[in-house]
N, C-alpha and C. Protein backbone atom coordinates (compact mmCIF):
# COMPACT_ATOMS: atom_id res chain seq x y z
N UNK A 1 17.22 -35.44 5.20
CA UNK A 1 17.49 -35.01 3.82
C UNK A 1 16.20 -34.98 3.01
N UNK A 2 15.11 -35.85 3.30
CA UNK A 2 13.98 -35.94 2.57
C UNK A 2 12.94 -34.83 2.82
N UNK A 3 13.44 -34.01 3.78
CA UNK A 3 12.45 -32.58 4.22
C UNK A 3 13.09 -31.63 3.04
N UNK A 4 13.94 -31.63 2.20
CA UNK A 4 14.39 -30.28 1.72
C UNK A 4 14.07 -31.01 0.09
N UNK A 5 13.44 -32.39 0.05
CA UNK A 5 12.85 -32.45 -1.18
C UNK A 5 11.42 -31.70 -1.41
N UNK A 6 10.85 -31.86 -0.39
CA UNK A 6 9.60 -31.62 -0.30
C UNK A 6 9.12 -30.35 -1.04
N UNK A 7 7.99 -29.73 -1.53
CA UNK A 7 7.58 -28.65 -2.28
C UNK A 7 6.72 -27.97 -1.24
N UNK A 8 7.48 -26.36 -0.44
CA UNK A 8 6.60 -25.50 0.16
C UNK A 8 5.46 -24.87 -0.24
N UNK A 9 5.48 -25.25 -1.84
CA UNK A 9 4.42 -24.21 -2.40
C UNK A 9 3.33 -25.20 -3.21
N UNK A 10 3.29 -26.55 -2.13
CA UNK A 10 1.92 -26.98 -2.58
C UNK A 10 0.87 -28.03 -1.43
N UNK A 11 0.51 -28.38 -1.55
CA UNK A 11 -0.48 -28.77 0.02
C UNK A 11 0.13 -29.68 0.31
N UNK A 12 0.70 -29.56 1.51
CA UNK A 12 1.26 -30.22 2.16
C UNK A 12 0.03 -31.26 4.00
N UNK A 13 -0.59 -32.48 3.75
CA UNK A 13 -1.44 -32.79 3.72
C UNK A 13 -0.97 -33.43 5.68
N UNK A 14 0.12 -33.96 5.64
CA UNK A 14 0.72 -33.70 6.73
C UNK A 14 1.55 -33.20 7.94
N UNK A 15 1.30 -31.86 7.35
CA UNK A 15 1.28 -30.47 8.28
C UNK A 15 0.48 -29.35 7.70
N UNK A 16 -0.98 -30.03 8.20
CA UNK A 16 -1.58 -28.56 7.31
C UNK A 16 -1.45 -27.77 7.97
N UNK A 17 -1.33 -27.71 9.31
CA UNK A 17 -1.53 -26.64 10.42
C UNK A 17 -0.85 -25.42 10.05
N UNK A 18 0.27 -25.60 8.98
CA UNK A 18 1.45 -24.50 8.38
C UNK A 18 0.67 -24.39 6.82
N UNK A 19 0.04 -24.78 6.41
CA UNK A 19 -0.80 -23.97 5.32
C UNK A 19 -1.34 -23.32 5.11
N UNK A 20 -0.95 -22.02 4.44
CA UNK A 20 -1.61 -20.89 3.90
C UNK A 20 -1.98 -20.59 2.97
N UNK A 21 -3.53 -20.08 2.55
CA UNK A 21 -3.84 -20.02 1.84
C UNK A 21 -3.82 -18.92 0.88
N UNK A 22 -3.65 -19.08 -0.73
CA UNK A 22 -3.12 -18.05 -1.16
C UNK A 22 -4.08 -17.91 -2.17
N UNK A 23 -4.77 -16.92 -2.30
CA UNK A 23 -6.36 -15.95 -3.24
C UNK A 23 -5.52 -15.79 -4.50
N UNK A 24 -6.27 -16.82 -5.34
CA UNK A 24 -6.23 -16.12 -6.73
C UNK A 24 -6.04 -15.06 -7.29
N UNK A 25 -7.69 -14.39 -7.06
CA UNK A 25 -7.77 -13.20 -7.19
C UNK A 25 -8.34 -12.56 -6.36
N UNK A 26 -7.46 -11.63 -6.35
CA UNK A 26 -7.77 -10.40 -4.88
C UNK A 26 -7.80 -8.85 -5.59
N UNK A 27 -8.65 -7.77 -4.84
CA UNK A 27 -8.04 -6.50 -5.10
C UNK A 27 -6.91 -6.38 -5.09
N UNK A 28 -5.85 -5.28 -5.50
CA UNK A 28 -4.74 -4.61 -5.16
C UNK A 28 -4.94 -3.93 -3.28
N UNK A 29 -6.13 -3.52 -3.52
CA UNK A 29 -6.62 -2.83 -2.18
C UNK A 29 -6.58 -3.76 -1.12
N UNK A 30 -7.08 -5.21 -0.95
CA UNK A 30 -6.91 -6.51 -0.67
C UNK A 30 -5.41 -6.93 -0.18
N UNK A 31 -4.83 -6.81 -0.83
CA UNK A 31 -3.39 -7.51 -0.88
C UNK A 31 -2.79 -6.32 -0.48
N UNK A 32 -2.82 -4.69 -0.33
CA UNK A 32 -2.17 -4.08 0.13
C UNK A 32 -2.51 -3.76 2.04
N UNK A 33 -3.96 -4.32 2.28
CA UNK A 33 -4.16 -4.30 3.59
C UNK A 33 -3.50 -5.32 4.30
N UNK A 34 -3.26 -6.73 3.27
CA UNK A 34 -2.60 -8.32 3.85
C UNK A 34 -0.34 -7.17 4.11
N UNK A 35 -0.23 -6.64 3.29
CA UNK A 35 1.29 -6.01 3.59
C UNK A 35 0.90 -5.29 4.76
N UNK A 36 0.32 -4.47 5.33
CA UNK A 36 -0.28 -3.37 6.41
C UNK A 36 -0.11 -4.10 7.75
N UNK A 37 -1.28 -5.70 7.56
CA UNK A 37 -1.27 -6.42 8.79
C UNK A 37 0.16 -6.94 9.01
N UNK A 38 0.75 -7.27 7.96
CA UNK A 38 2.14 -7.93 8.48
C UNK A 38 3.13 -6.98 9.09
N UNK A 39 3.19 -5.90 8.61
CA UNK A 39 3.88 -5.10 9.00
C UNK A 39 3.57 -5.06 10.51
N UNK A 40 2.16 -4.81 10.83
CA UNK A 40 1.89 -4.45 12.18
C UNK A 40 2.40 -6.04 13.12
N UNK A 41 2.37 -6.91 12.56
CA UNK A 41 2.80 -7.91 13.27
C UNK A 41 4.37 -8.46 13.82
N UNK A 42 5.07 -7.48 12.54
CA UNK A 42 6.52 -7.43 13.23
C UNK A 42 6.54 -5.88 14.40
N UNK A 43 5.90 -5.16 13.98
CA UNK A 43 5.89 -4.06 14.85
C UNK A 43 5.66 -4.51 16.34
N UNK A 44 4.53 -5.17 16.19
CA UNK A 44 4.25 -6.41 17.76
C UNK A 44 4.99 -6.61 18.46
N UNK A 45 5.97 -7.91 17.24
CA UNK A 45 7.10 -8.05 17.88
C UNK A 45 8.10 -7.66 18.58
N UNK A 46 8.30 -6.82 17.78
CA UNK A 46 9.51 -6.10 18.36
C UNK A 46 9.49 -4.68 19.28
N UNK A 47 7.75 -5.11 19.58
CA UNK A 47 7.67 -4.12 20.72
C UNK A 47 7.67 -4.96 22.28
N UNK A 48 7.74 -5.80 21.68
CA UNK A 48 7.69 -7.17 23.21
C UNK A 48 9.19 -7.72 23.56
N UNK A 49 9.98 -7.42 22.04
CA UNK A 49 11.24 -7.94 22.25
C UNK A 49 12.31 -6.72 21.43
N UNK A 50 12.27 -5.89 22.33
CA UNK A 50 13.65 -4.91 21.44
C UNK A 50 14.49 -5.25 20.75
N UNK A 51 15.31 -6.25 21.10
CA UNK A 51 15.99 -6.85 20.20
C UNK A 51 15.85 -7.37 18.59
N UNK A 52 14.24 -7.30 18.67
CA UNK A 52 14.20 -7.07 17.24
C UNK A 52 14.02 -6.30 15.92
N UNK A 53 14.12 -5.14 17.04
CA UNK A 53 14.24 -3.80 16.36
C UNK A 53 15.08 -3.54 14.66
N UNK A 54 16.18 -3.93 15.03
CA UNK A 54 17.26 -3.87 13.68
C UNK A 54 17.03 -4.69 12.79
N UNK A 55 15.91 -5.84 13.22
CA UNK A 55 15.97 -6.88 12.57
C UNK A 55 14.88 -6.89 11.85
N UNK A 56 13.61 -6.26 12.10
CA UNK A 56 12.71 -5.82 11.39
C UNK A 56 12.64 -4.83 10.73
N UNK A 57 13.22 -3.37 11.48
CA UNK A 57 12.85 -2.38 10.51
C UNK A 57 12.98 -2.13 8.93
N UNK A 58 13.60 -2.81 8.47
CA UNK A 58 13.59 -2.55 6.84
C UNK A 58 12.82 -3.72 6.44
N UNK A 59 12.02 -4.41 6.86
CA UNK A 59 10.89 -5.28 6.97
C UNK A 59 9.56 -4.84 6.92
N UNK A 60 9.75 -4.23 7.82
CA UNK A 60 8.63 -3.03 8.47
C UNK A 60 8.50 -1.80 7.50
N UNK A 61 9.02 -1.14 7.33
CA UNK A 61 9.13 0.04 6.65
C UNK A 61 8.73 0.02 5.01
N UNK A 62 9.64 -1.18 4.25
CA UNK A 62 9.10 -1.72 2.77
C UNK A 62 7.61 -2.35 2.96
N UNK A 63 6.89 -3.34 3.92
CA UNK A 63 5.49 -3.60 4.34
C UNK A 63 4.67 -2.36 4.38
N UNK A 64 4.83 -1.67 5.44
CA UNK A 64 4.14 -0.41 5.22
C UNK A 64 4.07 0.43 4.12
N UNK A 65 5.34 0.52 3.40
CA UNK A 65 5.30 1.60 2.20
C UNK A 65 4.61 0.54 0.94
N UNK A 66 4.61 -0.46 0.68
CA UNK A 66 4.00 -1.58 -0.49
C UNK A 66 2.60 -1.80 0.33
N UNK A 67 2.32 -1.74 0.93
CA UNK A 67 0.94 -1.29 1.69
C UNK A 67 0.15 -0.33 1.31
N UNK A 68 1.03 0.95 1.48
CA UNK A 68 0.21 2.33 1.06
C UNK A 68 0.19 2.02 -0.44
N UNK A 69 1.38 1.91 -1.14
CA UNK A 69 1.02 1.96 -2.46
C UNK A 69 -0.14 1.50 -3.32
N UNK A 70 -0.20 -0.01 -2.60
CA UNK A 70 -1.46 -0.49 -3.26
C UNK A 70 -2.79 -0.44 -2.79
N UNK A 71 -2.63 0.28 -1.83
CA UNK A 71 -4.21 1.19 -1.37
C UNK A 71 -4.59 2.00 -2.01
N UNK A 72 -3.45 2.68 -2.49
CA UNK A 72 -3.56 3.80 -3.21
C UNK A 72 -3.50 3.51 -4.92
N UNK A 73 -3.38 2.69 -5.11
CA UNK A 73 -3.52 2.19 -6.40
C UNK A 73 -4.68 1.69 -7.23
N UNK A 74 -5.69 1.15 -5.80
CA UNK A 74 -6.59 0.48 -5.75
C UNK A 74 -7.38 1.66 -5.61
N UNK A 75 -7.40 2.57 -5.14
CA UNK A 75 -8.50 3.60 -5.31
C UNK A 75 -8.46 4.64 -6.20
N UNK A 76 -7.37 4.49 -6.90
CA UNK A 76 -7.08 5.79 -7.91
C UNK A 76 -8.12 4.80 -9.50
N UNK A 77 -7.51 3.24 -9.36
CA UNK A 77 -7.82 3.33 -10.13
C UNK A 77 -9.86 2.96 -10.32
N UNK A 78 -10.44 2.77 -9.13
CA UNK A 78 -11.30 3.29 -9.06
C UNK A 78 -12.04 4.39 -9.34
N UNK A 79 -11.38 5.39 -8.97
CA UNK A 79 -11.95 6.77 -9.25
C UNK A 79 -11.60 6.76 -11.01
N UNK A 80 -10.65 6.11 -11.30
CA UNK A 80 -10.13 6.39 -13.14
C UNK A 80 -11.93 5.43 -13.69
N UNK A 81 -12.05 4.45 -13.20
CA UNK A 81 -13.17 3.81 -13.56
C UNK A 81 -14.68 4.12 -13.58
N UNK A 82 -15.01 5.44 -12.37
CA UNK A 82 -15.90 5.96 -12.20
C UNK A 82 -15.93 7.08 -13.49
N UNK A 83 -14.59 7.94 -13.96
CA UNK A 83 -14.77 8.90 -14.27
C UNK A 83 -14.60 8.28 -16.05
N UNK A 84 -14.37 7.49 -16.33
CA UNK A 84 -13.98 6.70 -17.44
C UNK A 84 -14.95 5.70 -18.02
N UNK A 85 -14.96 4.76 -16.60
CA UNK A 85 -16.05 3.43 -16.85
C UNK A 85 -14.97 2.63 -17.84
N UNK A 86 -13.67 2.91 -17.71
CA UNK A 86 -12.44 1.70 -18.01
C UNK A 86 -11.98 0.65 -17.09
N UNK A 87 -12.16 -0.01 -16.95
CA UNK A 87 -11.77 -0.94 -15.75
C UNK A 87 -10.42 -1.31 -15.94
N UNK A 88 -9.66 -1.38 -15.10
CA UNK A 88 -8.02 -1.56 -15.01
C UNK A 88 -7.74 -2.73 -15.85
N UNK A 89 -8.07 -3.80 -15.72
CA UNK A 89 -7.51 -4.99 -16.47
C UNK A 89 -8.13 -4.63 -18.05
N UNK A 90 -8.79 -4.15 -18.34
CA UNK A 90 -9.22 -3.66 -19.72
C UNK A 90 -8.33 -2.66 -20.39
N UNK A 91 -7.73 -1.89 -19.51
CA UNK A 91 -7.08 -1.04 -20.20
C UNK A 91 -5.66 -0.95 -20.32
N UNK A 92 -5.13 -0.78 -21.99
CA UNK A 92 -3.72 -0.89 -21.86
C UNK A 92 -2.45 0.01 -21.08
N UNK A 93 -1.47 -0.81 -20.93
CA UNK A 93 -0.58 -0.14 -20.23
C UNK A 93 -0.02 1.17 -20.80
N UNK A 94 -0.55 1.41 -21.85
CA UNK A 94 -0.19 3.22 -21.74
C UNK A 94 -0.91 3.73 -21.38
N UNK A 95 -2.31 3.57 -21.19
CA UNK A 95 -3.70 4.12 -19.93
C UNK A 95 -3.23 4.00 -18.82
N UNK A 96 -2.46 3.34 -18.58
CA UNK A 96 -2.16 3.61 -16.84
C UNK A 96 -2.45 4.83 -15.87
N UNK A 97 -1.10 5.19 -17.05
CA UNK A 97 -0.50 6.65 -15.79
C UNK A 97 -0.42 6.70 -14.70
N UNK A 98 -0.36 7.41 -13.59
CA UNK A 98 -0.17 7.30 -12.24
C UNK A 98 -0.26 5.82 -11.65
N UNK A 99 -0.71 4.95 -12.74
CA UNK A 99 -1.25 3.63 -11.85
C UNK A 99 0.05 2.63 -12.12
N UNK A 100 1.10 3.02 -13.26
CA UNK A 100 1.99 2.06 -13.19
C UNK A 100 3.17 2.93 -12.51
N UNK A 101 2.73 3.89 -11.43
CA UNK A 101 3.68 4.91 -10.83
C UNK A 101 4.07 3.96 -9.36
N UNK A 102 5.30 4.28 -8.56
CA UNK A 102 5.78 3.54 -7.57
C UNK A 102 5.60 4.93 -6.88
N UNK A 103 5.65 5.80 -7.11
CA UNK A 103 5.68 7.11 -6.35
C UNK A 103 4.93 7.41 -5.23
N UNK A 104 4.24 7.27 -4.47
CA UNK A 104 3.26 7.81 -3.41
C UNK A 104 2.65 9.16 -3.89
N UNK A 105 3.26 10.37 -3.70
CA UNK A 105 2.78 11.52 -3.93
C UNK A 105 2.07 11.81 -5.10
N UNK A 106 2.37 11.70 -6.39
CA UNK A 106 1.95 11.56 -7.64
C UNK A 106 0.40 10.64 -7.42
N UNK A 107 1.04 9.30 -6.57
CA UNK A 107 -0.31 8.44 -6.84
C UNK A 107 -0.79 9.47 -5.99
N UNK A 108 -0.69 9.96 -5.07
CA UNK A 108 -1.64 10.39 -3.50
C UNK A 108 -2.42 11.81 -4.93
N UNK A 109 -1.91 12.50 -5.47
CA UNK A 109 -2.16 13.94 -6.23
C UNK A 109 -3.38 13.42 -6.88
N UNK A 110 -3.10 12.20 -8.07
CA UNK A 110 -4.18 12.09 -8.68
C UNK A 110 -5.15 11.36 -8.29
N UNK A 111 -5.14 10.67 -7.15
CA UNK A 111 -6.13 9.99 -6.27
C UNK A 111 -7.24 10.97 -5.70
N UNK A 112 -6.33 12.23 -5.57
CA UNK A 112 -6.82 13.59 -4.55
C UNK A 112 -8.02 14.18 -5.55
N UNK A 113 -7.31 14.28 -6.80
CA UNK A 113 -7.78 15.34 -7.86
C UNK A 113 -9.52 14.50 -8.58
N UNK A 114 -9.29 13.21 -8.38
CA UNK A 114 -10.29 12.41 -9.19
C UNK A 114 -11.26 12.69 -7.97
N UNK A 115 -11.02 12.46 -6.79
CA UNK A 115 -11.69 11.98 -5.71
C UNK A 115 -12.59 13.16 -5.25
N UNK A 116 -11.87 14.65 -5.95
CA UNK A 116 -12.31 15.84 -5.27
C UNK A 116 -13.56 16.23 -7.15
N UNK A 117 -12.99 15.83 -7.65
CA UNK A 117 -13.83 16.27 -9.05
C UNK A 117 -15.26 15.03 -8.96
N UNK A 118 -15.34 14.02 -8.42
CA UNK A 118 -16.24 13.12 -8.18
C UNK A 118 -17.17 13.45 -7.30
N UNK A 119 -16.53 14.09 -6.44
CA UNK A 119 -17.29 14.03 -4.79
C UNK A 119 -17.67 15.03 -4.34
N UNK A 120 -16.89 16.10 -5.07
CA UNK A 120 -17.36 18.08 -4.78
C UNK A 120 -17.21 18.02 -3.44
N UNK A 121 -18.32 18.69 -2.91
CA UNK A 121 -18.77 19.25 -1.99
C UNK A 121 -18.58 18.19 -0.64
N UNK A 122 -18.86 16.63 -1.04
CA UNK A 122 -18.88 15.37 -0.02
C UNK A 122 -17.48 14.97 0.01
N UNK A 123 -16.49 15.49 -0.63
CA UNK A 123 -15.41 14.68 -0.58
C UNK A 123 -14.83 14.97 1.27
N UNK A 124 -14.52 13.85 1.93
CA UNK A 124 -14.72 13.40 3.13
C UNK A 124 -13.64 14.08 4.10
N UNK A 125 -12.27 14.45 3.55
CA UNK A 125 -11.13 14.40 4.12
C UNK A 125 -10.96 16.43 4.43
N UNK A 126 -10.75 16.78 5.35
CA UNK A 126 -10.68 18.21 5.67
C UNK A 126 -9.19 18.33 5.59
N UNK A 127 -8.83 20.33 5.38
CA UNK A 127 -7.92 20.22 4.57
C UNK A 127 -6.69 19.74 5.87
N UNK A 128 -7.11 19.68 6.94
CA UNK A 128 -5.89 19.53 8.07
C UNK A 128 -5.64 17.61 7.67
N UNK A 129 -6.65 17.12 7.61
CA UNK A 129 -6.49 15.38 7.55
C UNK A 129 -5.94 15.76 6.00
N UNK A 130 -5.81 16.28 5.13
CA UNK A 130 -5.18 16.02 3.95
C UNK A 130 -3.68 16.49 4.08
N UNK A 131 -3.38 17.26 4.55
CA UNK A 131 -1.97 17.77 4.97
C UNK A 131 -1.34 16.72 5.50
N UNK A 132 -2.08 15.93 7.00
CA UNK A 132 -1.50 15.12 7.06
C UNK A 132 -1.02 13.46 6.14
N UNK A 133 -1.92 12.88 5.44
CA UNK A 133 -1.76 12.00 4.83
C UNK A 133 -0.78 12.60 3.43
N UNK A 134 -0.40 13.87 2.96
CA UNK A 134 0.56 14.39 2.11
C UNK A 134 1.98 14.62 3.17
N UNK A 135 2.06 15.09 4.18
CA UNK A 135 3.04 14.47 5.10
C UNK A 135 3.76 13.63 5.15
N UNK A 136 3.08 12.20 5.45
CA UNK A 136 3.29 10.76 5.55
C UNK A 136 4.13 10.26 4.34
N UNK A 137 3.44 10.73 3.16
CA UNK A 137 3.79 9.91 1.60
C UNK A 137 5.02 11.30 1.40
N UNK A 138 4.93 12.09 1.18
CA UNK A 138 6.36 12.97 1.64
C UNK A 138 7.76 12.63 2.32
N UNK A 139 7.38 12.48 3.47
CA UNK A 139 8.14 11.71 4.73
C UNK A 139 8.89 10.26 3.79
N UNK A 140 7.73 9.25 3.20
CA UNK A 140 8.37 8.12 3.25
C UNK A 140 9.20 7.85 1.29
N UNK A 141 8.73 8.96 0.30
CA UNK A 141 9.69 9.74 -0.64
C UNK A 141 10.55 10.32 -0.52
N UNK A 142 10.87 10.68 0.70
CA UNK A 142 12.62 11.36 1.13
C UNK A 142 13.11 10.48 1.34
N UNK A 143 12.56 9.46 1.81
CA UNK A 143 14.06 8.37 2.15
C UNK A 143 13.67 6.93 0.53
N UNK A 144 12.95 6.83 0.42
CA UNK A 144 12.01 5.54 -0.87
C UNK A 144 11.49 6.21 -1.61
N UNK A 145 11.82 6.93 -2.43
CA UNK A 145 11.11 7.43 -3.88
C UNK A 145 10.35 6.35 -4.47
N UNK A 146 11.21 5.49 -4.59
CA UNK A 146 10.36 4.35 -5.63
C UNK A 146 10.14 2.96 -4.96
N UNK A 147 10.30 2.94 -3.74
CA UNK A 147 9.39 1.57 -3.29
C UNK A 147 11.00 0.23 -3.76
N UNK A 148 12.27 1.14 -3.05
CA UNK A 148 13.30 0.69 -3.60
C UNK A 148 14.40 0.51 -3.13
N UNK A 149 14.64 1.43 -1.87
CA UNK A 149 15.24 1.69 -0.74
C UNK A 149 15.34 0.70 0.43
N UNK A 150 14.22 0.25 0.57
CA UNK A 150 14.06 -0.83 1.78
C UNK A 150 14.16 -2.24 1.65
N UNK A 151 14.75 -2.01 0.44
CA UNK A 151 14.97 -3.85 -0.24
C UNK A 151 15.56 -4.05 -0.23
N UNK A 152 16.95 -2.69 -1.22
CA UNK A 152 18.62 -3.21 -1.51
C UNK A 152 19.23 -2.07 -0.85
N UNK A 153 20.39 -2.39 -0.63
CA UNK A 153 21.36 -1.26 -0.37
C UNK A 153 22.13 -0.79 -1.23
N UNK A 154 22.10 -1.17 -2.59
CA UNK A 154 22.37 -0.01 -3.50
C UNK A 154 21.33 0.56 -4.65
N UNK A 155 21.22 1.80 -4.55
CA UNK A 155 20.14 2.62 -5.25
C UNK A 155 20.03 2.05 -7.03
N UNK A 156 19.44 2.44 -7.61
CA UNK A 156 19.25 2.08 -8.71
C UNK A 156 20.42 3.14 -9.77
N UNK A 157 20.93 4.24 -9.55
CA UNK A 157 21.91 4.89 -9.59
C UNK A 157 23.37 4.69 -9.43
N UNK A 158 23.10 3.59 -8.09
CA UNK A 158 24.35 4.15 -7.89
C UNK A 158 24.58 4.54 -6.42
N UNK A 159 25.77 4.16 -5.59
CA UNK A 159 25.23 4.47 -4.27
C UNK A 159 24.33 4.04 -3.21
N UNK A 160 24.72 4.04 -1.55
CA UNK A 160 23.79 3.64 -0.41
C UNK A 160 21.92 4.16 -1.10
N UNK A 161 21.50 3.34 -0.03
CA UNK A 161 19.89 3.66 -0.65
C UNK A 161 19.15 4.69 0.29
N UNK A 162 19.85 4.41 1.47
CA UNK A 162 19.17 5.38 3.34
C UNK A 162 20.34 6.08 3.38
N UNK A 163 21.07 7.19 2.27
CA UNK A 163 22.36 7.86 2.94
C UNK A 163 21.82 8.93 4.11
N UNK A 164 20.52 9.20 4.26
CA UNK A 164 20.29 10.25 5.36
C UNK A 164 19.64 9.67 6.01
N UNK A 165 19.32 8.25 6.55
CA UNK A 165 17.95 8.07 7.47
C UNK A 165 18.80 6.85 8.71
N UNK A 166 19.04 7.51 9.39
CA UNK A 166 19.48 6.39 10.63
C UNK A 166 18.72 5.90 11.72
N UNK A 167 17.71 6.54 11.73
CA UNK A 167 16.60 5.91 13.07
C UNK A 167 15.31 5.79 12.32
N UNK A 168 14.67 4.68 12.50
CA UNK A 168 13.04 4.60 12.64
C UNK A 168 12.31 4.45 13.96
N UNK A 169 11.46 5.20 14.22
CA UNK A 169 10.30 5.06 15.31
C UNK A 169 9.06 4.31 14.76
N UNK A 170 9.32 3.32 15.47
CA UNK A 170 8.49 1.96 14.82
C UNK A 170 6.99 2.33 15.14
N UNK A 171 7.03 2.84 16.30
CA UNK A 171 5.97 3.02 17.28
C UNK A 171 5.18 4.25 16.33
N UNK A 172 6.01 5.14 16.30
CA UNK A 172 5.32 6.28 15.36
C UNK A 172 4.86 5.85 13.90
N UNK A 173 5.85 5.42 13.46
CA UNK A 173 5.41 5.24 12.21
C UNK A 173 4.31 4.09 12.18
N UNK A 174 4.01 3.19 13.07
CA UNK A 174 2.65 2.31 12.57
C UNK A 174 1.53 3.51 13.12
N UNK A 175 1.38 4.20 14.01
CA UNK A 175 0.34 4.81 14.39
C UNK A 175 0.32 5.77 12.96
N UNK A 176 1.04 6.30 12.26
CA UNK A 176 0.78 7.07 11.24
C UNK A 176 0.64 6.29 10.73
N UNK A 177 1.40 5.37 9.93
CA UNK A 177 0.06 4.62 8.93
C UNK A 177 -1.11 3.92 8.92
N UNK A 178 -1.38 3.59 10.49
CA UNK A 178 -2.99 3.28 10.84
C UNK A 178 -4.11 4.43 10.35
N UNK A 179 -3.32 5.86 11.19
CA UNK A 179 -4.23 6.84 10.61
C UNK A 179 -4.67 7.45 9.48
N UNK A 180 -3.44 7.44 9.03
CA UNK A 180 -3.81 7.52 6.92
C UNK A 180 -4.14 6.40 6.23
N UNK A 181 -4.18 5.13 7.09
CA UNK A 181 -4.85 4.24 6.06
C UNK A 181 -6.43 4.02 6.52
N UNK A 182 -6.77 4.22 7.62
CA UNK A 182 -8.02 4.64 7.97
C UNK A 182 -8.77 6.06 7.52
N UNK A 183 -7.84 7.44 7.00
CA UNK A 183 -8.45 8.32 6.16
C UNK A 183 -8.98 7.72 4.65
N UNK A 184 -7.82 7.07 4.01
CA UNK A 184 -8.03 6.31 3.21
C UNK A 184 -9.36 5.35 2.93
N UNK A 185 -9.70 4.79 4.17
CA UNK A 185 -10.29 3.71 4.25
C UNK A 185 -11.70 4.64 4.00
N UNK A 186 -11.95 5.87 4.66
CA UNK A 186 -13.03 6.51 4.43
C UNK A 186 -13.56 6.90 3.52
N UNK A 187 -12.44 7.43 2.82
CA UNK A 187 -12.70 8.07 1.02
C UNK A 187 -13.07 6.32 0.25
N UNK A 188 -12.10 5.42 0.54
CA UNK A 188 -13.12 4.23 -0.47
C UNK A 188 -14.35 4.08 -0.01
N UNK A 189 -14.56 3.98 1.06
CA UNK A 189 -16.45 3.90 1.09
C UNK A 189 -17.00 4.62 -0.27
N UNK A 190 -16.44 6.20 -0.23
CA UNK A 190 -17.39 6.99 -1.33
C UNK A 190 -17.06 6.53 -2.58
N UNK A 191 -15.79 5.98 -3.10
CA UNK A 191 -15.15 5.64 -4.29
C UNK A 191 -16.14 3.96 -4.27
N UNK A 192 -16.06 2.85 -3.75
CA UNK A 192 -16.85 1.84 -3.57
C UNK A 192 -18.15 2.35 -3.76
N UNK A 193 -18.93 3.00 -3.42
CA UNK A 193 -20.54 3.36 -3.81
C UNK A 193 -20.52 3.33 -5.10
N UNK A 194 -19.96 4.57 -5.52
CA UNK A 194 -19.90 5.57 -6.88
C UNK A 194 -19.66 3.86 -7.88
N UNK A 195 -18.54 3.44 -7.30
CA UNK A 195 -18.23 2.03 -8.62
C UNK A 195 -19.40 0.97 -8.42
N UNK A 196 -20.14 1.06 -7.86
CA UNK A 196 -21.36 0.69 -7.59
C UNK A 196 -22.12 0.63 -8.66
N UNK A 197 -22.44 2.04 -8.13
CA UNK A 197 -23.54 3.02 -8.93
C UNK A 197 -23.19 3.03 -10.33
N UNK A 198 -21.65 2.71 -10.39
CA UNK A 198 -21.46 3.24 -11.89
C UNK A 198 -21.75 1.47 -12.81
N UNK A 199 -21.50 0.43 -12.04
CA UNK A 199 -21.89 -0.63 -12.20
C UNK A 199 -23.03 -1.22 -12.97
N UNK A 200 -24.01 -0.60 -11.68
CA UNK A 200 -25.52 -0.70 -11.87
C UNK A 200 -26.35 0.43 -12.76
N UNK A 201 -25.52 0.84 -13.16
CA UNK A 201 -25.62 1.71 -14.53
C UNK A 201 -25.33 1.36 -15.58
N UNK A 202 -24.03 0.44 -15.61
CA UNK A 202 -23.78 0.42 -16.89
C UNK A 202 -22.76 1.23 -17.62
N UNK A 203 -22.44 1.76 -16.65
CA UNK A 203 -21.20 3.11 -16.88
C UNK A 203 -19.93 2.18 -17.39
């Protein structure tokens, strides 16, 4: 009875071996790669043990999609900072825009549009790798518009949340989001310089 007094959410000095440590402060970009790895770690699983297929996928699927989001959150609002020199925590929540969006596509549009007006000619992604990463965030807005679907089973409306989606390919879907989060991963290099540069400027 004296184990369920105990407090999980503070150092626990005789079992540290189960302590995890939890970052103050992190990027969004940070904390959306920590959702990415977990995801891939039930994917693991349940590629070693089928049986845990049913039992992860809406595990899996909300990880991956709260993953992309805040990759993509994390670099939009980068590029808003390069082209602005507003830094996110400085600016009020009606500056947001796209950044207090749950949407993928919207975020993916104006991520696209800053990234291509910054970078011209260097912007990294060719138009076949952009098709695909507009694909992906497409794909996972038909069934999760809002990062909302894979939590509850009733919509915010009204109604099932997956009325059209009965199978996931676990297998597919982590290899697609490895690859768009590694396109991703390329364009922040150039977005990371630029906030650099814009840094050591003074911007």
């Amino acid at each position: 009875m004296s184990q369920l007094i105990l407090n999980p959410f503070e150092l626990q000095r005789e079992d540290s071996n189960h302590n995890a440590c939890i970052t103050t402060i992190v990027e969004i970009g940070y904390l959306g790669s920590k959702y990415l790895r977990s995801a891939d770690s039930l994917v693991d699983a349940a590629k070693i043990d089928s049986s845990l297929l049913d039992v992860h996928v809406y595990a899996i699927c909300f990880l991956y999609r709260q993953g992309l989001e805040l990759v993509l959150k994390d670099l939009l609002w980068k590029s808003e900072y390069v082209l602005t020199g507003k830094k996110r925590f400085a600016m009020d929540k009606k500056e947001w825009g796209d950044l207090g969006n749950h949407r993928l596509g919207p975020l993916w549009r104006s991520l696209y549009k800053n990234s291509v007006e910054l970078l011209g000619d260097e912007f990294p992604l060719d138009a076949e790798v952009v098709l695909q990463v507009e694909t992906l965030f497409k794909q996972f807005e038909e069934h999760d518009p809002d990062s909302y679907a894979f939590r509850y089973t009733l919509s915010k409306r009204g109604g099932q949340t997956l009325p059209n989606l009965t199978h996931v390919n676990i297998r597919l879907l982590a290899d697609s989001v490895h690859h768009v989060d590694h396109q991703l991963s390329i364009l922040a290099w150039h977005l990371d310089f630029l906030c650099e540069q814009s840094s050591e400027y003074g911007a």
